[in-house]
Structures are given as C-alpha cells and as structure tokens.
C-alpha atoms as a PDB file:
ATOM      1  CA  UNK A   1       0.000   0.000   0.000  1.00  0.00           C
ATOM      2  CA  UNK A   2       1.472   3.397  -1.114  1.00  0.00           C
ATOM      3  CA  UNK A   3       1.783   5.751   1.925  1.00  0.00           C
ATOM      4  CA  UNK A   4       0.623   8.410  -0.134  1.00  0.00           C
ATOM      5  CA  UNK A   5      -2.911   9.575   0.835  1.00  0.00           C
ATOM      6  CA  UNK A   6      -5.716   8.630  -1.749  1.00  0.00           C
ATOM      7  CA  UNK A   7      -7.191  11.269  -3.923  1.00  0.00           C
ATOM      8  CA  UNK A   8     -10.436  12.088  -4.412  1.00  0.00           C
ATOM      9  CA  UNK A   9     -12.032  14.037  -7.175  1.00  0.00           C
ATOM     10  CA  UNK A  10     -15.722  14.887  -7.900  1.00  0.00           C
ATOM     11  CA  UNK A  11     -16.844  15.876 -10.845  1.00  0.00           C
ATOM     12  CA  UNK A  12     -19.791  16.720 -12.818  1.00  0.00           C
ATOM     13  CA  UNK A  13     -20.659  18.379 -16.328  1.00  0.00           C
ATOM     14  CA  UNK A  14     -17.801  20.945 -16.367  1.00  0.00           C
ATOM     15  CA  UNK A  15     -15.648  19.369 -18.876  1.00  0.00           C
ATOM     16  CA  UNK A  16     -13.200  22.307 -19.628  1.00  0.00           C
ATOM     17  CA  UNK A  17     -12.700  23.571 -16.529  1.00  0.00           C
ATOM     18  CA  UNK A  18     -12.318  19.676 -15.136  1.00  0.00           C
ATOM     19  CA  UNK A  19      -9.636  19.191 -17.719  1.00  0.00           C
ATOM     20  CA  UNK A  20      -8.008  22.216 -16.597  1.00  0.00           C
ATOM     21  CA  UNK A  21      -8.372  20.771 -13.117  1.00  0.00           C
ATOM     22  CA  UNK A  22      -6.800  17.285 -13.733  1.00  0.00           C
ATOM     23  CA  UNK A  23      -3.747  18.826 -16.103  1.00  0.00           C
ATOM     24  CA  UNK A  24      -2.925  20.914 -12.805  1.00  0.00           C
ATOM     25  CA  UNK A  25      -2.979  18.376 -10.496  1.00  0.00           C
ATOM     26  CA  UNK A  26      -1.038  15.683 -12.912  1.00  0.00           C
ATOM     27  CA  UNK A  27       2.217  18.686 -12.529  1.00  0.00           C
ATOM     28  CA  UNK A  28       2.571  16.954  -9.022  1.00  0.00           C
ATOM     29  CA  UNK A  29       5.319  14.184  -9.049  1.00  0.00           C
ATOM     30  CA  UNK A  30       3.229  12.635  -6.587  1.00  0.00           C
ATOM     31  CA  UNK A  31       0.486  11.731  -8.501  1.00  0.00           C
ATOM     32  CA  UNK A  32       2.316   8.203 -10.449  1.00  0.00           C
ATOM     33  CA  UNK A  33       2.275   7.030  -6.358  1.00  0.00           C
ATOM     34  CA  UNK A  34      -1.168   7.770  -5.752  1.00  0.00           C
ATOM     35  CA  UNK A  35      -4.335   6.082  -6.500  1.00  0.00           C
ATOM     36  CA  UNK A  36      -6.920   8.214  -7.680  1.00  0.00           C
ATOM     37  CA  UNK A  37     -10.937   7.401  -7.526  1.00  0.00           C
ATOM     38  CA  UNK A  38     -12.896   9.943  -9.351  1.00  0.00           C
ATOM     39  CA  UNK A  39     -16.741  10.476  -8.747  1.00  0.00           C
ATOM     40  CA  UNK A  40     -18.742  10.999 -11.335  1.00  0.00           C
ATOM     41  CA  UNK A  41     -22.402  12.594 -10.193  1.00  0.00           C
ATOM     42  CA  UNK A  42     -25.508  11.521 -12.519  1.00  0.00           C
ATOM     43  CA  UNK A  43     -27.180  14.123 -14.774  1.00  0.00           C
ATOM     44  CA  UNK A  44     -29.977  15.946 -13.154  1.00  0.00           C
ATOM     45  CA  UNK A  45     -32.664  16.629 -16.327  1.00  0.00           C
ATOM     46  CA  UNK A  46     -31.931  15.144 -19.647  1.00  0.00           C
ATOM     47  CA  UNK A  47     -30.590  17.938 -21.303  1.00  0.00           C
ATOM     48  CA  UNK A  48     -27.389  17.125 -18.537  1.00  0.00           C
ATOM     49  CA  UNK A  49     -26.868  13.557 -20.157  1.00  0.00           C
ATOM     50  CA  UNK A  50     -24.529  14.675 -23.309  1.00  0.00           C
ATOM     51  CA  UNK A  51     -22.166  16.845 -20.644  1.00  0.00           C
ATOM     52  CA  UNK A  52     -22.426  13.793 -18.434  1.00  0.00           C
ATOM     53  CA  UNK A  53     -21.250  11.075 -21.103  1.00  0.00           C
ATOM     54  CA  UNK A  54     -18.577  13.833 -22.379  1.00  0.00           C
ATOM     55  CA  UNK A  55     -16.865  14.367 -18.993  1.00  0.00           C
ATOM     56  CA  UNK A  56     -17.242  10.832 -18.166  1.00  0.00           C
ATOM     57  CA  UNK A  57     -15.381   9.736 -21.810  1.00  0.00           C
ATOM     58  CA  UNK A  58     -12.705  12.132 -20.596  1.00  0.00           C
ATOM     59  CA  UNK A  59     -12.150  10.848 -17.607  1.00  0.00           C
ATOM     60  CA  UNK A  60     -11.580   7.271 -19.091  1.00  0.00           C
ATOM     61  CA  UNK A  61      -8.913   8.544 -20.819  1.00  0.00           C
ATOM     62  CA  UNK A  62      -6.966   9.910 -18.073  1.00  0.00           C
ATOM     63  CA  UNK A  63      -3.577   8.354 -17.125  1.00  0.00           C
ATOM     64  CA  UNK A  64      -0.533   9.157 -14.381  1.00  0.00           C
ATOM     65  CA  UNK A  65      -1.930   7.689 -11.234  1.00  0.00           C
ATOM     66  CA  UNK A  66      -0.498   4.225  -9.846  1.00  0.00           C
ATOM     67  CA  UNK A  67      -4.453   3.151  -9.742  1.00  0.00           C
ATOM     68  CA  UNK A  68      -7.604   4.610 -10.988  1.00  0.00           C
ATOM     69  CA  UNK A  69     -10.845   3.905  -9.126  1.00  0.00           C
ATOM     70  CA  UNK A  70     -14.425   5.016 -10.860  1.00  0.00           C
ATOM     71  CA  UNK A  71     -17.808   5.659  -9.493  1.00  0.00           C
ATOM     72  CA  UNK A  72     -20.309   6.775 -11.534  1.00  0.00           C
ATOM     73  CA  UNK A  73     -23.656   7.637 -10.043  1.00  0.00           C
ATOM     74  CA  UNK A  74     -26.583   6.454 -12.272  1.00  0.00           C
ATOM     75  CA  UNK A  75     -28.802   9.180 -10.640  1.00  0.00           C
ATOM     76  CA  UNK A  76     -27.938  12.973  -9.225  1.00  0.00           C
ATOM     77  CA  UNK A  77     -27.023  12.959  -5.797  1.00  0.00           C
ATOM     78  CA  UNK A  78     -26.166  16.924  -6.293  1.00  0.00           C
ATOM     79  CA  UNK A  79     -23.465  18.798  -5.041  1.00  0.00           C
ATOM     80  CA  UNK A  80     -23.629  18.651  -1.336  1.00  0.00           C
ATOM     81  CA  UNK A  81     -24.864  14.404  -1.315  1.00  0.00           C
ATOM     82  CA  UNK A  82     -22.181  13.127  -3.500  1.00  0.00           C
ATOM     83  CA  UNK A  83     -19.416  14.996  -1.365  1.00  0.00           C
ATOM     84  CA  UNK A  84     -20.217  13.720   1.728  1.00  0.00           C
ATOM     85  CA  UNK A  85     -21.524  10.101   0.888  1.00  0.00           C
ATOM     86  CA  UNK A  86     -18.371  10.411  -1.025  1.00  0.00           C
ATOM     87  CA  UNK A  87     -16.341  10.955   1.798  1.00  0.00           C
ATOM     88  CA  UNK A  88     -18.181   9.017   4.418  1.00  0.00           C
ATOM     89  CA  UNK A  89     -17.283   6.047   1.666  1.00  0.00           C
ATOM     90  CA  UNK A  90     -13.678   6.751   0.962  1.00  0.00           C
ATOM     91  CA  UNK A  91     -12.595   7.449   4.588  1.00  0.00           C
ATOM     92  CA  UNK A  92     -14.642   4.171   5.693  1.00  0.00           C
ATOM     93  CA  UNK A  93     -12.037   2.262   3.657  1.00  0.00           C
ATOM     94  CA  UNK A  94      -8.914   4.322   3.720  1.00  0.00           C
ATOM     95  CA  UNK A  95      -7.696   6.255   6.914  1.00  0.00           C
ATOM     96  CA  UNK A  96      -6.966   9.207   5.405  1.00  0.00           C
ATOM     97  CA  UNK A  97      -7.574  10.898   1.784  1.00  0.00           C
ATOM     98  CA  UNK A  98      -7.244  14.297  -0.478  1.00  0.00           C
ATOM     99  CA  UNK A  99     -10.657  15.509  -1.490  1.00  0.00           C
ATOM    100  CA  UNK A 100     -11.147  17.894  -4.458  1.00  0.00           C
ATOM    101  CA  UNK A 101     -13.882  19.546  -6.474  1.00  0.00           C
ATOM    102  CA  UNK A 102     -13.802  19.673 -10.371  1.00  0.00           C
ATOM    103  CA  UNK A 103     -12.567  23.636  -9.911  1.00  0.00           C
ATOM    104  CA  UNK A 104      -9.457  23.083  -7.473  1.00  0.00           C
ATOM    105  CA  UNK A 105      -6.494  24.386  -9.848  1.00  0.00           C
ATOM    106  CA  UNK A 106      -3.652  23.007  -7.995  1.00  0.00           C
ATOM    107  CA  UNK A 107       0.276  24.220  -7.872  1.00  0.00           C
ATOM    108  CA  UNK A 108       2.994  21.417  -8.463  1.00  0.00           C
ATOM    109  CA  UNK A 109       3.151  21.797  -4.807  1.00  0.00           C
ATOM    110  CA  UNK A 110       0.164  20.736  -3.443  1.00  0.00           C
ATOM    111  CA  UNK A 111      -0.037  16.872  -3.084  1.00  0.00           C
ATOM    112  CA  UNK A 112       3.662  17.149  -1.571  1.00  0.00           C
ATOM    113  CA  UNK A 113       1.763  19.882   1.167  1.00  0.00           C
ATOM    114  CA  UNK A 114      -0.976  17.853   1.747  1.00  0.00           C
ATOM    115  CA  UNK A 115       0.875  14.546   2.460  1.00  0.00           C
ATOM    116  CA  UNK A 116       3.225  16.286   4.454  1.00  0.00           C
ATOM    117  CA  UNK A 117       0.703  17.981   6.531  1.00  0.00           C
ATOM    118  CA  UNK A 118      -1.126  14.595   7.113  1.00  0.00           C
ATOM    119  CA  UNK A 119       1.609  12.827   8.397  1.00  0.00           C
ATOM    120  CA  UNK A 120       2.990  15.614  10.397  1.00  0.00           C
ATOM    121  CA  UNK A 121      -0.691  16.204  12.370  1.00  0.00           C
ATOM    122  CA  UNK A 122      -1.881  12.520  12.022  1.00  0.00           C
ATOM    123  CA  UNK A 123      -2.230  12.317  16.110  1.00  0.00           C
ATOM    124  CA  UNK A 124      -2.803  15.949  16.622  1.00  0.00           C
ATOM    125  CA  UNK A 125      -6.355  15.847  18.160  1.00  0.00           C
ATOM    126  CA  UNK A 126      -6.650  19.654  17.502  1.00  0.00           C
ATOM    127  CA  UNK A 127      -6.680  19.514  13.763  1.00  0.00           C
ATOM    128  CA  UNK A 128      -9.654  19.020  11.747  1.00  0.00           C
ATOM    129  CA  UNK A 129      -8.212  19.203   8.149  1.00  0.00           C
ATOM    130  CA  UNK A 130      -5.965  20.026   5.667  1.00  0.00           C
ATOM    131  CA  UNK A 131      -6.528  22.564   2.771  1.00  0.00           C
ATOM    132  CA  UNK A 132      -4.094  24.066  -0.112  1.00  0.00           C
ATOM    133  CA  UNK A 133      -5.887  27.522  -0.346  1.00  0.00           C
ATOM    134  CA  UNK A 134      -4.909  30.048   1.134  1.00  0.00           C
ATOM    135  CA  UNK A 135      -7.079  33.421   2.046  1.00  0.00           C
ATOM    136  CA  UNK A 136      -5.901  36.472   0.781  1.00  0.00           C
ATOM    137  CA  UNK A 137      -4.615  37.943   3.990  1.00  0.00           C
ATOM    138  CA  UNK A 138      -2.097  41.486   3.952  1.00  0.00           C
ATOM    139  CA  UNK A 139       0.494  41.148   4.456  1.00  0.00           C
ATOM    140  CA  UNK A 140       0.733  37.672   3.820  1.00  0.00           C
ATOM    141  CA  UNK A 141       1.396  34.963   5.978  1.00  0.00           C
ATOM    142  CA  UNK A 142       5.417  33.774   6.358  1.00  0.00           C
ATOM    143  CA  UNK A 143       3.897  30.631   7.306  1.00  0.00           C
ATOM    144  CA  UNK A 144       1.401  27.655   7.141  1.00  0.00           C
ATOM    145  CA  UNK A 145      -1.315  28.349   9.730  1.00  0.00           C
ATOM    146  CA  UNK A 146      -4.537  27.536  11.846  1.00  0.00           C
ATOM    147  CA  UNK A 147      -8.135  28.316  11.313  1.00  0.00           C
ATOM    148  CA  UNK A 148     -10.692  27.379  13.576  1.00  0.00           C
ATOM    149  CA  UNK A 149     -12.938  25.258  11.738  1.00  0.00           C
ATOM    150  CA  UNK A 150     -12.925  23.511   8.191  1.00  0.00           C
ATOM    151  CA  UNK A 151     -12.412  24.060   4.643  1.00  0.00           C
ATOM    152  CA  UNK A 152     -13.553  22.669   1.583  1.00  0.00           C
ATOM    153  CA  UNK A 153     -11.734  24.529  -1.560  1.00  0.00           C
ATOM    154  CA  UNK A 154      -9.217  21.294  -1.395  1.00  0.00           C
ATOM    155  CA  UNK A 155      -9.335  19.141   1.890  1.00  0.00           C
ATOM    156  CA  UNK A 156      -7.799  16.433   3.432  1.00  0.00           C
ATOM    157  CA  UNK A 157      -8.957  14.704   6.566  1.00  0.00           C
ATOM    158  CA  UNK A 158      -8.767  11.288   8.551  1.00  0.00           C
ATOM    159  CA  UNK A 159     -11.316   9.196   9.580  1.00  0.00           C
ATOM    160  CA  UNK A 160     -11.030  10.538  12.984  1.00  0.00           C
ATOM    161  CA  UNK A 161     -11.092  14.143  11.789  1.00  0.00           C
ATOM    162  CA  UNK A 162     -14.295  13.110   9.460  1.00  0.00           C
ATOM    163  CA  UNK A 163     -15.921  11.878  12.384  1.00  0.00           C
ATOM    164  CA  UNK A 164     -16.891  14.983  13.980  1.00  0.00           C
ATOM    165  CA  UNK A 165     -19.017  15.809  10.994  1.00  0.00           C
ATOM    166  CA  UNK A 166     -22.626  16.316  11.455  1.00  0.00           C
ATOM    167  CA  UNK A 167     -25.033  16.097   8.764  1.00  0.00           C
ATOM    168  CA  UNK A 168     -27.912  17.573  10.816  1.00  0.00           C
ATOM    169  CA  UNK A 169     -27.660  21.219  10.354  1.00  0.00           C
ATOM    170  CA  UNK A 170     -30.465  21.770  12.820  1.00  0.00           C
ATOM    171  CA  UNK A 171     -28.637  20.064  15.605  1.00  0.00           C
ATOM    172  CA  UNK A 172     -25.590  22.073  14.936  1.00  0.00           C
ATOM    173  CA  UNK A 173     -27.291  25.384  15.094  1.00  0.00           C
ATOM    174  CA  UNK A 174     -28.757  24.060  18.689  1.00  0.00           C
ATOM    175  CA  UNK A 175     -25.259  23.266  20.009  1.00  0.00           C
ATOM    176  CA  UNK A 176     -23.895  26.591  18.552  1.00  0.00           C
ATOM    177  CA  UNK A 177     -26.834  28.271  20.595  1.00  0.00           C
ATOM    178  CA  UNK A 178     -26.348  25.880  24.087  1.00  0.00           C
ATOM    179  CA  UNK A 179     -22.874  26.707  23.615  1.00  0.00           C
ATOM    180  CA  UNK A 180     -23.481  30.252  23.694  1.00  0.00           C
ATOM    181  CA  UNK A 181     -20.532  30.083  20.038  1.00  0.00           C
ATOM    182  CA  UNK A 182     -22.732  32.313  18.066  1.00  0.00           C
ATOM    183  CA  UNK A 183     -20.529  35.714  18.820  1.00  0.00           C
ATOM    184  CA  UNK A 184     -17.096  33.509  18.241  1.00  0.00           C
ATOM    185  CA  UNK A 185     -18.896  31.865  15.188  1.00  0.00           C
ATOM    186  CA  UNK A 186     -19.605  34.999  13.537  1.00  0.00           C
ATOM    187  CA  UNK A 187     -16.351  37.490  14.337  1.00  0.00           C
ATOM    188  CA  UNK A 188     -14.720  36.797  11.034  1.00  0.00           C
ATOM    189  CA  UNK A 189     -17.532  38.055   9.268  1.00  0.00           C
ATOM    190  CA  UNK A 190     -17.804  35.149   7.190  1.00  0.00           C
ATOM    191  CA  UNK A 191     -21.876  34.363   8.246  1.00  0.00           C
ATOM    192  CA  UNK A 192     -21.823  30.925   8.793  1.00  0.00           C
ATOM    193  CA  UNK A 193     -24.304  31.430  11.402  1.00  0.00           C
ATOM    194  CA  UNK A 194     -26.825  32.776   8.812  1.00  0.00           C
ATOM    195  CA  UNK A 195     -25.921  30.171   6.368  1.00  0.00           C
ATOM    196  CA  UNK A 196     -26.396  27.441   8.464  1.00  0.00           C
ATOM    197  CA  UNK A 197     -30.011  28.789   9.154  1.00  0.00           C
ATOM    198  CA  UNK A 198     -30.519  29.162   5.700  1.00  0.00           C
ATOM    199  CA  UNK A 199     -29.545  25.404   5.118  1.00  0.00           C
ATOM    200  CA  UNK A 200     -32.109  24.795   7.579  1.00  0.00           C
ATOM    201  CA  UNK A 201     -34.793  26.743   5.663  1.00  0.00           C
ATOM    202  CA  UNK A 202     -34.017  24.455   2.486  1.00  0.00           C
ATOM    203  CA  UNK A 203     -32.650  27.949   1.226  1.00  0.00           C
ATOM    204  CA  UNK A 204     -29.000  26.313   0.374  1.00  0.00           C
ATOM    205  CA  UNK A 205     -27.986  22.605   0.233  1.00  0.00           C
ATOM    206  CA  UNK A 206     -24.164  22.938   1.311  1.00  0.00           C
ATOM    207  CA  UNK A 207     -22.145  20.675   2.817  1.00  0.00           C
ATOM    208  CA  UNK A 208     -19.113  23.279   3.435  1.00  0.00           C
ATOM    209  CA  UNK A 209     -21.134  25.120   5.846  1.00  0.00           C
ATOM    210  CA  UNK A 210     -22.175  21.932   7.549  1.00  0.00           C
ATOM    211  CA  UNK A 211     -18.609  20.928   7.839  1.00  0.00           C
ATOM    212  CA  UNK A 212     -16.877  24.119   9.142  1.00  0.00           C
ATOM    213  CA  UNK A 213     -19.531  24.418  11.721  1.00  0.00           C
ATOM    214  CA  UNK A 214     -19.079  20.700  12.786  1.00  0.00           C
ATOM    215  CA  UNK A 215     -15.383  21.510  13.508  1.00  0.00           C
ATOM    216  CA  UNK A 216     -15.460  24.709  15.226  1.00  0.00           C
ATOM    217  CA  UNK A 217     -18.604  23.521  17.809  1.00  0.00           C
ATOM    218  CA  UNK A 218     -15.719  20.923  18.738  1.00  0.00           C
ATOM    219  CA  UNK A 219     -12.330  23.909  18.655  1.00  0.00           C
ATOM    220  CA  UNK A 220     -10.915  22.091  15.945  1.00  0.00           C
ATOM    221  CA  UNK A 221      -8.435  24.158  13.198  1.00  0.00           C
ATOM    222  CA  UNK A 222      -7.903  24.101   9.647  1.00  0.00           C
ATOM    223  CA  UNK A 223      -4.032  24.320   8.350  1.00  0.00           C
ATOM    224  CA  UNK A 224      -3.763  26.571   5.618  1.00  0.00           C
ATOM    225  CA  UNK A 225       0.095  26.971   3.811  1.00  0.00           C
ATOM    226  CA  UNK A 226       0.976  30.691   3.458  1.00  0.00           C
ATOM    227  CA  UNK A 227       1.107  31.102   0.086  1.00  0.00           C
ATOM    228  CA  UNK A 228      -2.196  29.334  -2.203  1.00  0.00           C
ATOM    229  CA  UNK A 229      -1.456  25.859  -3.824  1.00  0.00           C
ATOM    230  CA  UNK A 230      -5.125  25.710  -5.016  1.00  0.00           C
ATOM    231  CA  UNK A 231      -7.045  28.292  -6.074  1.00  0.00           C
ATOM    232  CA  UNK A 232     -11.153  28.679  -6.974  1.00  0.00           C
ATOM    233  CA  UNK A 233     -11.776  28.708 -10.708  1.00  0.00           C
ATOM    234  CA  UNK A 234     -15.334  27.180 -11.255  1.00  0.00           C
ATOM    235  CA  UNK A 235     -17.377  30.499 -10.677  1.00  0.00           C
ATOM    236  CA  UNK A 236     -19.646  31.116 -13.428  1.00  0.00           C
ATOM    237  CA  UNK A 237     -23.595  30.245 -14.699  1.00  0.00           C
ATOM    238  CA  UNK A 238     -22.599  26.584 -14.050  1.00  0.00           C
ATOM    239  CA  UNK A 239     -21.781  27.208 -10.923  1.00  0.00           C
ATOM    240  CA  UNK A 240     -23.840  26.075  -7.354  1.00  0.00           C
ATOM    241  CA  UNK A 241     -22.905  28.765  -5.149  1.00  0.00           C
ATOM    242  CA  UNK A 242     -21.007  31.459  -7.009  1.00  0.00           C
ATOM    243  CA  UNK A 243     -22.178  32.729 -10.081  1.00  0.00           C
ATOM    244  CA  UNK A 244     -19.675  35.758 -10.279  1.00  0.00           C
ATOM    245  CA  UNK A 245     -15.404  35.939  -9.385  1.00  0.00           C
ATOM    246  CA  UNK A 246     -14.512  37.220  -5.843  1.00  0.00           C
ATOM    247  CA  UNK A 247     -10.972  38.267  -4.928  1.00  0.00           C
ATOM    248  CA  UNK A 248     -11.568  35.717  -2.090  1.00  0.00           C
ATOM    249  CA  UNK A 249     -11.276  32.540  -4.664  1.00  0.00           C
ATOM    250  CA  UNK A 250      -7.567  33.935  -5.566  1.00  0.00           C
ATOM    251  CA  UNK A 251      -6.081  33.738  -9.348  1.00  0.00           C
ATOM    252  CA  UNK A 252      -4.289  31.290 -11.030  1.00  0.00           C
ATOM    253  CA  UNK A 253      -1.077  33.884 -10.650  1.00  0.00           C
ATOM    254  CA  UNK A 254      -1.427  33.417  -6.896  1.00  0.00           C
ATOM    255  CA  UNK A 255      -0.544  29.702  -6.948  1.00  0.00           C
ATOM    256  CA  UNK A 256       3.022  28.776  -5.088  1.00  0.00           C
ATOM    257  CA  UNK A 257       5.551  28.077  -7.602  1.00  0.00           C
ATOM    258  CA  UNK A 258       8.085  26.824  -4.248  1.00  0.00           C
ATOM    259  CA  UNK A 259       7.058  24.255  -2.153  1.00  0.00           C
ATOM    260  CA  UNK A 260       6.117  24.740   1.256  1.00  0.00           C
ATOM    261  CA  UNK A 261       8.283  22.334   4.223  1.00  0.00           C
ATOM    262  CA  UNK A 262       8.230  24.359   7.046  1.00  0.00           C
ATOM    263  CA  UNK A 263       4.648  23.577   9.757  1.00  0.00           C
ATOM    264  CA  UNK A 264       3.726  25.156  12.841  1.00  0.00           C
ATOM    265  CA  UNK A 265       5.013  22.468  15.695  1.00  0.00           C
ATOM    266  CA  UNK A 266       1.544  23.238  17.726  1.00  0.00           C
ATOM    267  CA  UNK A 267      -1.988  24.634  16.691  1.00  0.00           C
ATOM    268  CA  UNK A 268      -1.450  27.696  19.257  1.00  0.00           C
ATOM    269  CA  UNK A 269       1.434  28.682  17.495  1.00  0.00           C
ATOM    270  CA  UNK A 270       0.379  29.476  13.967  1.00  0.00           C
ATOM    271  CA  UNK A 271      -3.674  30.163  14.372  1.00  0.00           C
ATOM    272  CA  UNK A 272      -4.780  33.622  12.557  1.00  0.00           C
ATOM    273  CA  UNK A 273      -7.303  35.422  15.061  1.00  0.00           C
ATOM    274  CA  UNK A 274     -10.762  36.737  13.325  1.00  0.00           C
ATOM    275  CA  UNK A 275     -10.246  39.859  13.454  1.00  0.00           C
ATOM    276  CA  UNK A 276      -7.852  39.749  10.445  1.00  0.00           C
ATOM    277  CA  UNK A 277     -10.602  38.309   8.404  1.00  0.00           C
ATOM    278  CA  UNK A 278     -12.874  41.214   9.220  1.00  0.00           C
ATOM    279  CA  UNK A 279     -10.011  43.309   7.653  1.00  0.00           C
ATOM    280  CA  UNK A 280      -9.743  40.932   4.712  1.00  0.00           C
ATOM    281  CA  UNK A 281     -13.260  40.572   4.441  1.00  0.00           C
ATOM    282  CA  UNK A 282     -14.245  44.898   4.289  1.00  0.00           C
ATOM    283  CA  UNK A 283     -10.959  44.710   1.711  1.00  0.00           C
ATOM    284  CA  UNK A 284     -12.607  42.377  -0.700  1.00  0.00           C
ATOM    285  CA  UNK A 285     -15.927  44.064  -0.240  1.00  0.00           C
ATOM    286  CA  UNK A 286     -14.168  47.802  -1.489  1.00  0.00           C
ATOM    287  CA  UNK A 287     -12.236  45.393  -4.163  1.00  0.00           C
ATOM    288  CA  UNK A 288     -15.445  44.360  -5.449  1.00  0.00           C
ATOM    289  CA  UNK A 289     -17.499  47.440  -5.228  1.00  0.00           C
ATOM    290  CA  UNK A 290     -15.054  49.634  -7.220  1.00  0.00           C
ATOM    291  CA  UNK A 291     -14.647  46.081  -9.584  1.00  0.00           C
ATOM    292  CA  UNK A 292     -18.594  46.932 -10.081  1.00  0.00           C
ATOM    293  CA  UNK A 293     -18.498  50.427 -10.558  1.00  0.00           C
ATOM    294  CA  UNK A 294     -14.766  50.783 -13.020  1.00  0.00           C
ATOM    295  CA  UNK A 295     -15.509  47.230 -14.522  1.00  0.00           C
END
C-alpha cells in the first residue's frame, strides 16, 4: 500500500474547466504514487446527459496515477450528497484521503503539502483538516497556519477528523446556541451562522457550511500553507454557489511556484485570530465594489 494519501475528485458536467483541473494536479510528481478514484455525479434533467457522457469519456482517458478507481452515479445525488456520501465512503475504507472539487487548480506543490501535513498532524487531536488555499490575507502569511474550523476549496482529513461531521444542520445550530458560540462563530464576518439557518430553511444545500460548523462547535483548526497551492476557478452560470469571481477565490497567478516544508510544531502557534478576516473581508468588499463600478 502506497503511503501516499488517496485522492479524491468529484466531478460533474464541467468538462473544460475539469480538464483544466486534472492537467494541474497531474504537474505533481506525486500523482504516479497515488491512487486516484474519481466520482462521477448523474445528470440531473436530460438535457445534462450529453455533458455527463462527455466528462465521463474524458475521464476514461486519463492516465498518471499508480491506480484509478471510478464511481459513476446512475442518478444525481447533487453537489452537497455526492461529497459527503463520497467521503463518508472513501474514509470508511482508507484512513486518510485528499478531497477535491472539479474547480481546485492546484500548484505542483500541493499533493507534496498535503501529504506532508497529514503525516505531520496525524495524532494531533486539535486539527480538523488540511486545505491548499490560502485566504488572501495582507500582508501575507510567512507561514502555514490555523483556522478554527474547516475548509472545503481542497481538503484532506482522517477518519477521525471526518468523524466529527454532522449532517444535521439543525442540531448544529442548537449546540452553537447551548454553547453560547454564536458571537465567536460569527467574528470573522464570514456568516456561517446565517448560512447554516438558511440550510435549515431548504434555502442552500451545502455541505461546506455543515462541515466548518461541525469543527469549530468541537475547537478544531484548519491548516492553511501561506502562500495558495489551489485556487477557486469554477465560478460562473454553471456554478452552485457562485455565479460571479470574488478576490476571495484567488487567481491562477497566486498559486506557489516553491514548495512549502516548514509547519507550525503546535496549533497555538500558527492560528490567525478573526479579526484579520474582518479586515480581509471589508478589503474584498471595497475590491469588489469599485470592480462593479470601473468594470
């Protein structure tokens, strides 16, 4: 068994962007080590079934990996279902595992990161997860650090760290509430809180918000590496939650052309307090109002 983690990619209708996706992550040396298993989600309406079949006859063609694994969904399980069945199935077999969504663009760095990281915090109770973005932070970060919570723009996890996750987004809202978390929850001004209601409401069907909440109800953290080795690049009409670009998904210019080898030794040491998100967060909000108004 290669002690490379597994790697996980789910994928849809988005053919070009996928391909764009799979060149990316095929730059890591890595990959001829690691076994890959791709999900393949089922077309929703008919009109779905030609991007299906194309994406799907590109995906047989693929090559680099020391094993391939396929699952192709006869129905549509939709975006937030097939991730976490998806997971729930992979990490029920393998102990730990790379997760990505068809959009990830990924630096030559980022599978060398990510297996680092997971050895490195394997038995490190405090750590939820693993991710190769990176938030657009100024000044910039000198080094990998902690998040309280989860990610889901590239993740990796172990079964133990998947284990905290909780489907019911009702019951987490309760325990954020008991807990009296909803202040700490919603300092970085990111509105989980009001997301998670809204996943309640049948408003959103997200499994990110789900999973971040999950983690930080238990104080769990998120390592992020300084500089992005994945960046967002599926925004667009095809997209499920963001139809338009945000400085907050990064550009492919962003992406680390060094590697990263230095971690923080303990969570305490490296974790990024909210109130630098609240400065992020007002930045990208001018950035995108004067995007609006100059074009």
């Amino acid at each position: 068994m290669s002690d490379f983690a597994p790697i996980v990619l789910f994928t849809y209708k988005r053919l070009p962007i996928l391909a764009r996706v799979v060149d990316s992550l095929l730059r890591n040396r890595e990959c001829r080590f690691s076994k890959l298993i791709i999900y393949s989600d089922g077309p929703k309406t008919q009109s779905d079934d030609t991007s299906v079949n194309d994406v799907r006859a590109y995906l047989d063609t693929i090559d680099g990996f020391e094993h391939i694994d396929y699952i192709y969904r006869d129905k549509n399980y939709g975006l937030a279902k097939s991730f976490s069945t998806g997971i729930t199935e992979t990490l029920e077999k393998y102990k730990k595992a790379i997760f990505l969504e068809d959009d990830n663009l990924l630096s030559e760095h980022f599978l060398s990161f990510m297996n680092q990281a997971l050895v490195k915090y394997n038995d490190n109770q405090k750590v939820s997860c693993i991710t190769g973005y990176s938030f657009p932070i100024w000044p910039p970060k000198k080094a990998p650090y902690f998040v309280r919570g989860a990610e889901t723009w590239s993740m990796a996890t172990w079964r133990r760290g998947w284990s905290n996750f909780n489907e019911d987004a009702a019951a987490l809202l309760t325990e954020i509430d008991q807990k009296r978390l909803r202040n700490k929850l919603s300092l970085d001004g990111n509105g989980f809180y009001e997301m998670l209601q809204s996943q309640i409401e049948g408003k959103i069907d997200s499994w990110g918000v789900r999973w971040m909440v999950s983690a930080f109800v238990n104080d769990l953290y998120c390592l992020y590496p300084n500089q992005p080795l994945c960046v967002s690049i599926g925004f667009g009409e095809d997209s499920v939650h963001c139809k338009t670009y945000s400085p907050i998904f990064r550009l492919p210019i962003d992406l680390s052309s060094e590697p990263i080898t230095c971690f923080p030794e303990v969570v305490e040491q490296g974790v990024v307090t909210p109130f630098l998100f609240r400065l992020m967060n007002e930045r990208i909000r001018w950035q995108t109002k004067l995007r609006n108004i100059f074009g």
